[in-house]
N, C-alpha and C. Protein backbone atom coordinates (compact mmCIF):
# COMPACT_ATOMS: atom_id res chain seq x y z
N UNK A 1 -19.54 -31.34 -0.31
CA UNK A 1 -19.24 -29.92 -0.22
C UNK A 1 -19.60 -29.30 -1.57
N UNK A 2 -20.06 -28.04 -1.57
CA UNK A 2 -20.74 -27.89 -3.35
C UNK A 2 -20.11 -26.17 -2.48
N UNK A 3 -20.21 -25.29 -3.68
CA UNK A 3 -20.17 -24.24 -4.05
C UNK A 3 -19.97 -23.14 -2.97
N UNK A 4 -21.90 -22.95 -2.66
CA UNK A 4 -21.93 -21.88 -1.77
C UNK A 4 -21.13 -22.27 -0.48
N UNK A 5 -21.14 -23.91 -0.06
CA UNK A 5 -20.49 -23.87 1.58
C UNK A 5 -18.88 -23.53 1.07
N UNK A 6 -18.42 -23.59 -0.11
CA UNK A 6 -16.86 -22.96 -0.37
C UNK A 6 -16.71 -21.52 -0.16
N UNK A 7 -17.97 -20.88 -0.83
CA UNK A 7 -18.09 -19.77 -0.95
C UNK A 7 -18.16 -19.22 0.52
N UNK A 8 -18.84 -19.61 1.26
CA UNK A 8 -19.10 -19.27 2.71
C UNK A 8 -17.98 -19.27 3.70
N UNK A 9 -16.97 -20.56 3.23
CA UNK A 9 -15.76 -21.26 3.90
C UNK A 9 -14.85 -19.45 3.68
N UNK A 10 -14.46 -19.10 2.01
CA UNK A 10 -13.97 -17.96 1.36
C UNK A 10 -14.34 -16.35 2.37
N UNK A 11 -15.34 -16.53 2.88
CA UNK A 11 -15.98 -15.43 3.17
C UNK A 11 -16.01 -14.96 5.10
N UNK A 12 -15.42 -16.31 5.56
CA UNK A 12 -15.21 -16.81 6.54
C UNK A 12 -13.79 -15.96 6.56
N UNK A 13 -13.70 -16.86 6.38
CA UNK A 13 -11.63 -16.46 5.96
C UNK A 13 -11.79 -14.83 5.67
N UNK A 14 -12.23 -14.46 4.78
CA UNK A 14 -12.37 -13.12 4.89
C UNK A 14 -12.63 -11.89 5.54
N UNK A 15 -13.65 -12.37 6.42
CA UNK A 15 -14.23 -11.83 7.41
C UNK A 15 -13.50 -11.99 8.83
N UNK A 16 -13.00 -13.31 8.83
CA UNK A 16 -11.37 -12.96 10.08
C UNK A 16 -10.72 -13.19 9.59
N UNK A 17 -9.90 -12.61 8.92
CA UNK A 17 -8.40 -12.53 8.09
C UNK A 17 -7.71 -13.32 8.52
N UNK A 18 -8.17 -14.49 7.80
CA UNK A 18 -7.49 -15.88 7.93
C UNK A 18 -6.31 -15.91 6.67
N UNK A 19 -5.22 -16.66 7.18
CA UNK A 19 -4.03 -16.83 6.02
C UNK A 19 -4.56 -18.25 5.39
N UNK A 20 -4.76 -19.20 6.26
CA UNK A 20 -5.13 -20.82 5.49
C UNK A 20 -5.99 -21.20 6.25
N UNK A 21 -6.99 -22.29 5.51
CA UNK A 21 -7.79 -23.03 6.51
C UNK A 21 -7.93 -24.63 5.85
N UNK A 22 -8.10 -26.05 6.44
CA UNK A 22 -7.66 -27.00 6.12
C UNK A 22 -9.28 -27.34 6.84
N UNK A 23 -9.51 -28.72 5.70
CA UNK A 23 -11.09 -29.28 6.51
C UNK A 23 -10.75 -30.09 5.40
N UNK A 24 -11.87 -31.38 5.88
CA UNK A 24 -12.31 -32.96 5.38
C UNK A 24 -14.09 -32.97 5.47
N UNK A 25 -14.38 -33.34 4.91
CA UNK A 25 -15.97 -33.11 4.67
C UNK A 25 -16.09 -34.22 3.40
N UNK A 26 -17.17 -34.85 3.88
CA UNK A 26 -17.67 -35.81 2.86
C UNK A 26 -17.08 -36.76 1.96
N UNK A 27 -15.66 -36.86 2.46
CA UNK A 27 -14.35 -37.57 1.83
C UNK A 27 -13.75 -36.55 0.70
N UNK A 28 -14.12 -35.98 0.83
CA UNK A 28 -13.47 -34.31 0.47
C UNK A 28 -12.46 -33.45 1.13
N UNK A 29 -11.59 -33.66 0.52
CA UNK A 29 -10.15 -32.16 1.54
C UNK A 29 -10.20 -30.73 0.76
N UNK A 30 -10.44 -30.04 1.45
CA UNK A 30 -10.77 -28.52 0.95
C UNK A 30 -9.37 -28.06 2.05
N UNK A 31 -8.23 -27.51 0.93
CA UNK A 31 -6.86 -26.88 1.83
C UNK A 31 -7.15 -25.41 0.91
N UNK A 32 -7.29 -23.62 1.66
CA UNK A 32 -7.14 -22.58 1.53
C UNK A 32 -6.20 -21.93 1.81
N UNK A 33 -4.99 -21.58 1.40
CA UNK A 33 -4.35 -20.51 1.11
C UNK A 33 -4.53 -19.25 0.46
N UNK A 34 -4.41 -17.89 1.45
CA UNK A 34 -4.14 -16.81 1.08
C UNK A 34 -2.96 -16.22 1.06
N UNK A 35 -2.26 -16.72 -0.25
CA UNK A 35 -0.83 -15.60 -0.26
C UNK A 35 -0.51 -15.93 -1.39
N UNK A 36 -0.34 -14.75 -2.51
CA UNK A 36 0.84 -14.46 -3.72
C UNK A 36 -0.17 -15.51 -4.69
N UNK A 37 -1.75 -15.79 -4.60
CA UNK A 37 -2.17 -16.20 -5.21
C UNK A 37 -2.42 -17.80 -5.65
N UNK A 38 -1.56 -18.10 -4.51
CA UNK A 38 -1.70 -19.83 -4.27
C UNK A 38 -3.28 -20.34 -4.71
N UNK A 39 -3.31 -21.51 -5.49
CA UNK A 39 -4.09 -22.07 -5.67
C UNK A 39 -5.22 -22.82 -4.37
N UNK A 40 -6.47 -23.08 -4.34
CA UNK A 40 -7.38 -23.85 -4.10
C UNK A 40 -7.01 -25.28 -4.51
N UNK A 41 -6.63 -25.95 -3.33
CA UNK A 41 -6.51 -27.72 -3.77
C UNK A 41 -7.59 -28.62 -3.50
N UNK A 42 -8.43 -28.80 -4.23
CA UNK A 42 -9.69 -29.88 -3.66
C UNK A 42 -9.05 -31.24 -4.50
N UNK A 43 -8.95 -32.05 -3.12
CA UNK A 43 -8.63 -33.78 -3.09
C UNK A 43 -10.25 -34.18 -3.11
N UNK A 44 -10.44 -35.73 -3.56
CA UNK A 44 -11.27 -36.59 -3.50
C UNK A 44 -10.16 -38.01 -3.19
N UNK A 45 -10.06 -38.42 -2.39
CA UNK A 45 -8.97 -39.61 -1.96
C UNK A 45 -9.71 -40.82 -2.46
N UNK A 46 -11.16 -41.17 -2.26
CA UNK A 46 -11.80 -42.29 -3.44
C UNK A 46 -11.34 -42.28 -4.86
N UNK A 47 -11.05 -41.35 -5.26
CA UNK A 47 -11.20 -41.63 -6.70
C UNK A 47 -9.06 -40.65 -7.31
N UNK A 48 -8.81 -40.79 -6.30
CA UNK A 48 -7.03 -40.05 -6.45
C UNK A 48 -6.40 -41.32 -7.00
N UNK A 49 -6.79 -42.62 -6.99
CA UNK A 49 -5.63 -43.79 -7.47
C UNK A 49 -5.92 -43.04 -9.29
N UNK A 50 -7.40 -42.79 -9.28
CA UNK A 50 -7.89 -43.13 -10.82
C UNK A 50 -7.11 -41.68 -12.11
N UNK A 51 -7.31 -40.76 -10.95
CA UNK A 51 -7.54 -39.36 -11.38
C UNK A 51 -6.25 -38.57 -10.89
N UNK A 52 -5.49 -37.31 -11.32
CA UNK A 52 -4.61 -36.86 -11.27
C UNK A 52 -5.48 -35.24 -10.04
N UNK A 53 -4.29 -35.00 -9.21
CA UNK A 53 -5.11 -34.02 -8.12
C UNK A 53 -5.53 -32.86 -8.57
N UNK A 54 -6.86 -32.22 -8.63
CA UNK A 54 -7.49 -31.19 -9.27
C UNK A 54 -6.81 -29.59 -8.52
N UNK A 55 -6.04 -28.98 -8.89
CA UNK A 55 -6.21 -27.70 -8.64
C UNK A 55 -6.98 -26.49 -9.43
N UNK A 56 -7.40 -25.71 -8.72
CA UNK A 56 -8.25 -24.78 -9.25
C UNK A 56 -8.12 -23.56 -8.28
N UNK A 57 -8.83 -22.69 -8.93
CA UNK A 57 -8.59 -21.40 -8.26
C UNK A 57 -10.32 -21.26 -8.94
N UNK A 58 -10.48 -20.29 -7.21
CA UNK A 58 -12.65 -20.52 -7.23
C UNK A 58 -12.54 -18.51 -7.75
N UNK A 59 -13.52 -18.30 -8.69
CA UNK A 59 -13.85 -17.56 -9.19
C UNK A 59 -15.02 -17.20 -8.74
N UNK A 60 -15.68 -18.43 -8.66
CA UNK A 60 -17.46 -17.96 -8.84
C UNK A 60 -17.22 -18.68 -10.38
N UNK A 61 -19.10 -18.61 -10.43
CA UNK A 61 -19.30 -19.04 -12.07
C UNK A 61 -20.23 -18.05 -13.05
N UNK A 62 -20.08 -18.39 -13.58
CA UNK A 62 -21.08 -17.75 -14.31
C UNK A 62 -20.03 -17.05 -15.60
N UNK A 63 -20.60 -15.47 -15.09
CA UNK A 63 -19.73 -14.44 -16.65
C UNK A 63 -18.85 -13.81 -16.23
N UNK A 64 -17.33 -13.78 -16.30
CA UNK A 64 -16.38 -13.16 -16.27
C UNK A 64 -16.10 -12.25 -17.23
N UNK A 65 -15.47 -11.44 -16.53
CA UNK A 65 -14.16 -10.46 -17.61
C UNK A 65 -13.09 -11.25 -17.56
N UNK A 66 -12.45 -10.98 -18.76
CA UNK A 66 -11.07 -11.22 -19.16
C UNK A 66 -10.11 -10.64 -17.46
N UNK A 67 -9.05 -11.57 -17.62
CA UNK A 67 -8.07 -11.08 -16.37
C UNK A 67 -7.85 -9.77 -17.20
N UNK A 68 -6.73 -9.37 -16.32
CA UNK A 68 -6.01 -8.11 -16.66
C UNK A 68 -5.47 -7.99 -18.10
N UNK A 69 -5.84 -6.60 -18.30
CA UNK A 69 -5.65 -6.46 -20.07
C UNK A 69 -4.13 -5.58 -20.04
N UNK A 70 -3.13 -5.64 -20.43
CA UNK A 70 -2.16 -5.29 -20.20
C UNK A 70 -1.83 -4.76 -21.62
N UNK A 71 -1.13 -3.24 -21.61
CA UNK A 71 -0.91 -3.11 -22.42
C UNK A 71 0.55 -3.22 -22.76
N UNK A 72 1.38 -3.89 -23.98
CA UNK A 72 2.58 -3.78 -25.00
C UNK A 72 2.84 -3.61 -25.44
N UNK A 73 4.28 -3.45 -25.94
CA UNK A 73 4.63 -3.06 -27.16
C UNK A 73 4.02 -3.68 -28.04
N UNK A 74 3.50 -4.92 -28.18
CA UNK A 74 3.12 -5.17 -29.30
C UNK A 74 1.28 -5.37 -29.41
N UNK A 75 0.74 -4.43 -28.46
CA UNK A 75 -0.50 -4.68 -28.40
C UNK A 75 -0.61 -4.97 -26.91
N UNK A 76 -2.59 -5.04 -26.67
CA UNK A 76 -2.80 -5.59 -25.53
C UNK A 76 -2.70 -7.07 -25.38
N UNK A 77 -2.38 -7.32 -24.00
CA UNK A 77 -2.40 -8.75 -23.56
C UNK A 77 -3.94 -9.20 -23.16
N UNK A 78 -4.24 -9.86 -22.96
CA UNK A 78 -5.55 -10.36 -22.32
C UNK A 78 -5.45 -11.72 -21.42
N UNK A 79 -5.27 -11.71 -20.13
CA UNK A 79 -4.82 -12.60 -19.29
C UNK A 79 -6.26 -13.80 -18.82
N UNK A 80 -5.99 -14.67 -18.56
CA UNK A 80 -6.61 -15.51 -17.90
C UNK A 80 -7.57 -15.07 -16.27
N UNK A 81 -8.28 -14.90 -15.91
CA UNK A 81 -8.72 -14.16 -15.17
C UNK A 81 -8.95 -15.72 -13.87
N UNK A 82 -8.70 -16.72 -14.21
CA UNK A 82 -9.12 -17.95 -13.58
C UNK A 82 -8.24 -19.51 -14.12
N UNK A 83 -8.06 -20.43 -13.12
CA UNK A 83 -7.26 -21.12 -13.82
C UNK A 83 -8.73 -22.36 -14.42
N UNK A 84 -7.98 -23.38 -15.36
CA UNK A 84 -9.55 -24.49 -15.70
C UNK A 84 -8.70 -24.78 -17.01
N UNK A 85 -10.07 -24.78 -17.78
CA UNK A 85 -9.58 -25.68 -19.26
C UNK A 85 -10.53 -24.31 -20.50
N UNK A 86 -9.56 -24.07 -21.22
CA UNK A 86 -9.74 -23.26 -22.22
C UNK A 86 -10.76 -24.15 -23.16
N UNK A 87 -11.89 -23.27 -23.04
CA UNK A 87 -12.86 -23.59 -24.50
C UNK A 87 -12.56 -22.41 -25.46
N UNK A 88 -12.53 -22.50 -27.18
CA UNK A 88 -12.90 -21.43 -28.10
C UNK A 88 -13.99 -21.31 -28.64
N UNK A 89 -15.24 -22.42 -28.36
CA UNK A 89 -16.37 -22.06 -28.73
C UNK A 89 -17.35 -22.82 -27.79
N UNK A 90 -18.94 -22.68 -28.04
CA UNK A 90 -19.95 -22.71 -26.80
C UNK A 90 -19.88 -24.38 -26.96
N UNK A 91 -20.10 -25.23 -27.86
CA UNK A 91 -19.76 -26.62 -28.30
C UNK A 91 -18.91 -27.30 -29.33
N UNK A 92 -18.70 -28.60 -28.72
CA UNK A 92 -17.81 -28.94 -30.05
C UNK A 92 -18.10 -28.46 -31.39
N UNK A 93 -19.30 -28.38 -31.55
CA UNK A 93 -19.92 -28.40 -33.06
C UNK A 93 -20.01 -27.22 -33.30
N UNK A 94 -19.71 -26.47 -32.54
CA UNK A 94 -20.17 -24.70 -33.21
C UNK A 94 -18.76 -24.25 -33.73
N UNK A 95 -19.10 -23.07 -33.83
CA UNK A 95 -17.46 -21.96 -34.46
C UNK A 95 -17.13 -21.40 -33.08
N UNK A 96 -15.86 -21.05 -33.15
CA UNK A 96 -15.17 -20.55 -31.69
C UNK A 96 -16.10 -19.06 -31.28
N UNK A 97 -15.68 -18.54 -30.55
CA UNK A 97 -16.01 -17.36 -30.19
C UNK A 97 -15.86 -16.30 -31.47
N UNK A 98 -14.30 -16.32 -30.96
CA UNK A 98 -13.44 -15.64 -31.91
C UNK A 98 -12.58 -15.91 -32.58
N UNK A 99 -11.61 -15.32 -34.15
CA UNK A 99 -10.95 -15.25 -34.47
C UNK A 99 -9.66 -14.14 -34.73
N UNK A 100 -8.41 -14.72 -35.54
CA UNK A 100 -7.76 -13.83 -35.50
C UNK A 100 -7.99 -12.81 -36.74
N UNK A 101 -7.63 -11.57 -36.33
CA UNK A 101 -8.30 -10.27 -37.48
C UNK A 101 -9.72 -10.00 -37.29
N UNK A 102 -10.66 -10.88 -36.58
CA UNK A 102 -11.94 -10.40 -35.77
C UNK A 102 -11.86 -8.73 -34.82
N UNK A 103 -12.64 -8.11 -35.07
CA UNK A 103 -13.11 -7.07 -34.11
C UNK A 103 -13.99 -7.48 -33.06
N UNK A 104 -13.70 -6.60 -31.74
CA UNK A 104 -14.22 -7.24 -30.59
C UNK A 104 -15.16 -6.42 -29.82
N UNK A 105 -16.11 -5.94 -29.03
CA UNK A 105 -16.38 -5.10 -28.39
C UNK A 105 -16.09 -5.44 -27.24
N UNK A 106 -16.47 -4.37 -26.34
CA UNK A 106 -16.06 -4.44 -24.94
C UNK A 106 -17.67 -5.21 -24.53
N UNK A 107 -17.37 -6.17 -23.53
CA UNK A 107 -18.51 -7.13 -23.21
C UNK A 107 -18.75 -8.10 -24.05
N UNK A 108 -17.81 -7.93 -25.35
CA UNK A 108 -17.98 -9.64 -26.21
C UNK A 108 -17.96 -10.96 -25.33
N UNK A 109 -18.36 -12.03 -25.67
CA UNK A 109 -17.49 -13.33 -25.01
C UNK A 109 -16.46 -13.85 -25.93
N UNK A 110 -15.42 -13.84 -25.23
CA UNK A 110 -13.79 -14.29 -25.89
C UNK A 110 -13.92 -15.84 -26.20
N UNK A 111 -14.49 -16.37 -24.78
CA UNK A 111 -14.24 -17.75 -24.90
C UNK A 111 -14.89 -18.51 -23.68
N UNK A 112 -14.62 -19.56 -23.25
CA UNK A 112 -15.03 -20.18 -22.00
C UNK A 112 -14.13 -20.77 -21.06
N UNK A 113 -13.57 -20.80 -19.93
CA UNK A 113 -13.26 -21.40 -18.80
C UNK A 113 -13.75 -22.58 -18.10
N UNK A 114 -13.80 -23.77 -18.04
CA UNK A 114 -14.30 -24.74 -17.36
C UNK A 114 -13.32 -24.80 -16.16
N UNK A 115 -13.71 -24.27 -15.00
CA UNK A 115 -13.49 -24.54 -13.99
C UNK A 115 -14.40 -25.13 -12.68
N UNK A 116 -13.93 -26.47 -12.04
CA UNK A 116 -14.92 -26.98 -11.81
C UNK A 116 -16.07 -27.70 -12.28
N UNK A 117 -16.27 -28.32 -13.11
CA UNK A 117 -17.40 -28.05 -13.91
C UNK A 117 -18.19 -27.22 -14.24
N UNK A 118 -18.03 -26.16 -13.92
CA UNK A 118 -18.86 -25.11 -14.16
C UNK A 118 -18.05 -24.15 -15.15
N UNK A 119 -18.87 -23.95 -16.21
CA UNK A 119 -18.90 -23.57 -17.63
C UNK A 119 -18.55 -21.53 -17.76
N UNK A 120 -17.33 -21.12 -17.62
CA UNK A 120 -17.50 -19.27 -16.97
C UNK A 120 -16.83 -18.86 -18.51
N UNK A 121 -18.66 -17.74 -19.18
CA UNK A 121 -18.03 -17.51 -20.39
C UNK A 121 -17.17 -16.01 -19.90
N UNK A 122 -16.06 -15.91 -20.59
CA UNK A 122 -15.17 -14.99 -20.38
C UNK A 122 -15.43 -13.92 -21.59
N UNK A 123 -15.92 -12.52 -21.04
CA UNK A 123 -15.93 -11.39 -21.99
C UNK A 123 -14.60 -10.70 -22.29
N UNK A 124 -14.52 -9.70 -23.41
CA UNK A 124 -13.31 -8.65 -23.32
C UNK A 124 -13.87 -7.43 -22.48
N UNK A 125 -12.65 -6.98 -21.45
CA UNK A 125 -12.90 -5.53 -21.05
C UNK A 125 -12.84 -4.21 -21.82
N UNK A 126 -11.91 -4.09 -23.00
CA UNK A 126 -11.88 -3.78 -24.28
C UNK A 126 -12.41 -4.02 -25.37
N UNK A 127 -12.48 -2.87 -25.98
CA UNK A 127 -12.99 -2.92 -27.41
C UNK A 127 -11.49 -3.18 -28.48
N UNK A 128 -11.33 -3.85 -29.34
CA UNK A 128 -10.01 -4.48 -30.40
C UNK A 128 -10.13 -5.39 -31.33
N UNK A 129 -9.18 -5.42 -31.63
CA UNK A 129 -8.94 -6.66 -33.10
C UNK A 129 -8.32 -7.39 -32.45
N UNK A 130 -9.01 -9.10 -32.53
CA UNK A 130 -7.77 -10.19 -32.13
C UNK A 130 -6.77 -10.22 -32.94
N UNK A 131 -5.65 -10.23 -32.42
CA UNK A 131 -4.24 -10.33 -33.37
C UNK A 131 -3.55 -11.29 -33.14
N UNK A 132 -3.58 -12.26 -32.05
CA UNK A 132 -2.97 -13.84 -31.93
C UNK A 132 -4.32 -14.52 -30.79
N UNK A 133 -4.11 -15.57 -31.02
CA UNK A 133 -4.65 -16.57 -30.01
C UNK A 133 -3.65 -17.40 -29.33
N UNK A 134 -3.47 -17.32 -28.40
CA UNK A 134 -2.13 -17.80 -27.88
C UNK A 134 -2.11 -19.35 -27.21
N UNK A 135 -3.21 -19.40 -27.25
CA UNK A 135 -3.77 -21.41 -26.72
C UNK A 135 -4.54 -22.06 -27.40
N UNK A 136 -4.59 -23.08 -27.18
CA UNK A 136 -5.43 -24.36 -27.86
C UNK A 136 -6.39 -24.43 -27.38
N UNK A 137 -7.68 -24.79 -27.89
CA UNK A 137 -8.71 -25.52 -27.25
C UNK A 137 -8.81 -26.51 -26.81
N UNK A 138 -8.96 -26.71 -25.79
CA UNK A 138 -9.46 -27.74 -24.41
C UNK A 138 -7.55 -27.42 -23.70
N UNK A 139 -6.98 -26.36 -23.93
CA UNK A 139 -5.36 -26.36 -23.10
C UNK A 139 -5.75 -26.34 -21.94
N UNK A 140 -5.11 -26.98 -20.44
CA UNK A 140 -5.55 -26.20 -19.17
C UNK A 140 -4.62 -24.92 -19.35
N UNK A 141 -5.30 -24.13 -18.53
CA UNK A 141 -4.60 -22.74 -18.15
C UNK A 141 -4.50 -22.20 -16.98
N UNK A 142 -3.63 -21.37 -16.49
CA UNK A 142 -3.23 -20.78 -15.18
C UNK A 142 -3.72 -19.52 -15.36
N UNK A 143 -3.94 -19.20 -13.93
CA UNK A 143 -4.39 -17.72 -13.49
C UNK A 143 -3.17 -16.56 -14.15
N UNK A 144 -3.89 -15.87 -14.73
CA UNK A 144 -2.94 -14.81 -15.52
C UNK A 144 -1.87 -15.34 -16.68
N UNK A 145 -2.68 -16.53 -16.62
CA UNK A 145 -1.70 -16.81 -18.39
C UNK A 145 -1.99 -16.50 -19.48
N UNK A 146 -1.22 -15.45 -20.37
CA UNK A 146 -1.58 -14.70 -21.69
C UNK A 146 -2.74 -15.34 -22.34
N UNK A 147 -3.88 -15.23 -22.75
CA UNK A 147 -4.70 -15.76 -23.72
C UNK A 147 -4.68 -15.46 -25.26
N UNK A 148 -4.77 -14.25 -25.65
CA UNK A 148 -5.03 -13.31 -26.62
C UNK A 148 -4.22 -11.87 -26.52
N UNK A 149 -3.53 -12.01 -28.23
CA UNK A 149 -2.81 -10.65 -28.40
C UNK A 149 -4.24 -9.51 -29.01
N UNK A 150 -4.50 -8.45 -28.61
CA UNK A 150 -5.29 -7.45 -29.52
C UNK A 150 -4.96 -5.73 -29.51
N UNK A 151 -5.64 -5.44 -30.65
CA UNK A 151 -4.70 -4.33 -30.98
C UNK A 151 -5.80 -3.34 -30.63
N UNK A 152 -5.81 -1.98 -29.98
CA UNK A 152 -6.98 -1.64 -29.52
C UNK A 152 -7.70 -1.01 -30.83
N UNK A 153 -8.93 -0.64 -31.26
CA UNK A 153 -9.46 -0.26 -32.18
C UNK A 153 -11.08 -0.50 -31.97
């Protein structure tokens, strides 16, 4: 099962307003839930003794925006727009994206998302100053979990 037939499976469901849909394909379990943001569970049962069960939530790949930019009292929030594994820079060996006291434009890349294997660099929807970094590199992360404090400017 690869991508587009998920994507198609997604679009299915969409197109008859399906709540869940459950399938086995290629020793693959693909379980869909639509409600309150429930995760995408893809099993591989060959390789589940070795490996811990992958959840993910399907985005698409490629270039994202930042989730929702929320504003606070103490500045904007900048949310996770996808769940995966937090990168701060393009390779081990390079410098992160960003730092804190950095200025940002709107359409910068913040950082990267590995979800799936597939590599989704994440821009700001705002223009600001980073003012915290709120995760580690390589942390997993959840859909709408704080990333970055910034101050707009």
């Amino acid at each position: 099962m690869n991508i587009k037939e998920i994507k198609e499976i997604l679009g299915l469901m969409r197109e008859h307003d399906l709540c869940e849909i459950e399938l086995e394909k290629e020793g693959m379990k693909l379980k869909v839930r639509k409600s309150g943001g429930d995760p995408v569970v893809i099993e591989r049962p060959q390789v589940a003794a070795m490996q811990p069960q992958q959840t993910l939530r399907l985005e698409g790949a490629g270039s994202h925006d930042s989730g929702p930019t929320e504003v606070t009292p103490g500045g904007l929030l900048v949310r996770a727009p996808m769940v995966g594994t937090y990168y701060s820079a393009p390779a081990p060996d390079q410098p992160p994206y960003i730092s804190v006291g950095q200025s940002v434009k709107e359409g910068d890349v913040l950082c990267i998302i590995e979800a799936m294997k597939l590599m989704n660099e994440i821009k700001s929807d705002v223009s600001g100053i980073i003012e915290e970094i709120l995760i580690e590199n390589g942390d997993p992360i959840e859909f709408d979990q704080p990333l970055f404090r910034m101050r707009k400017g």
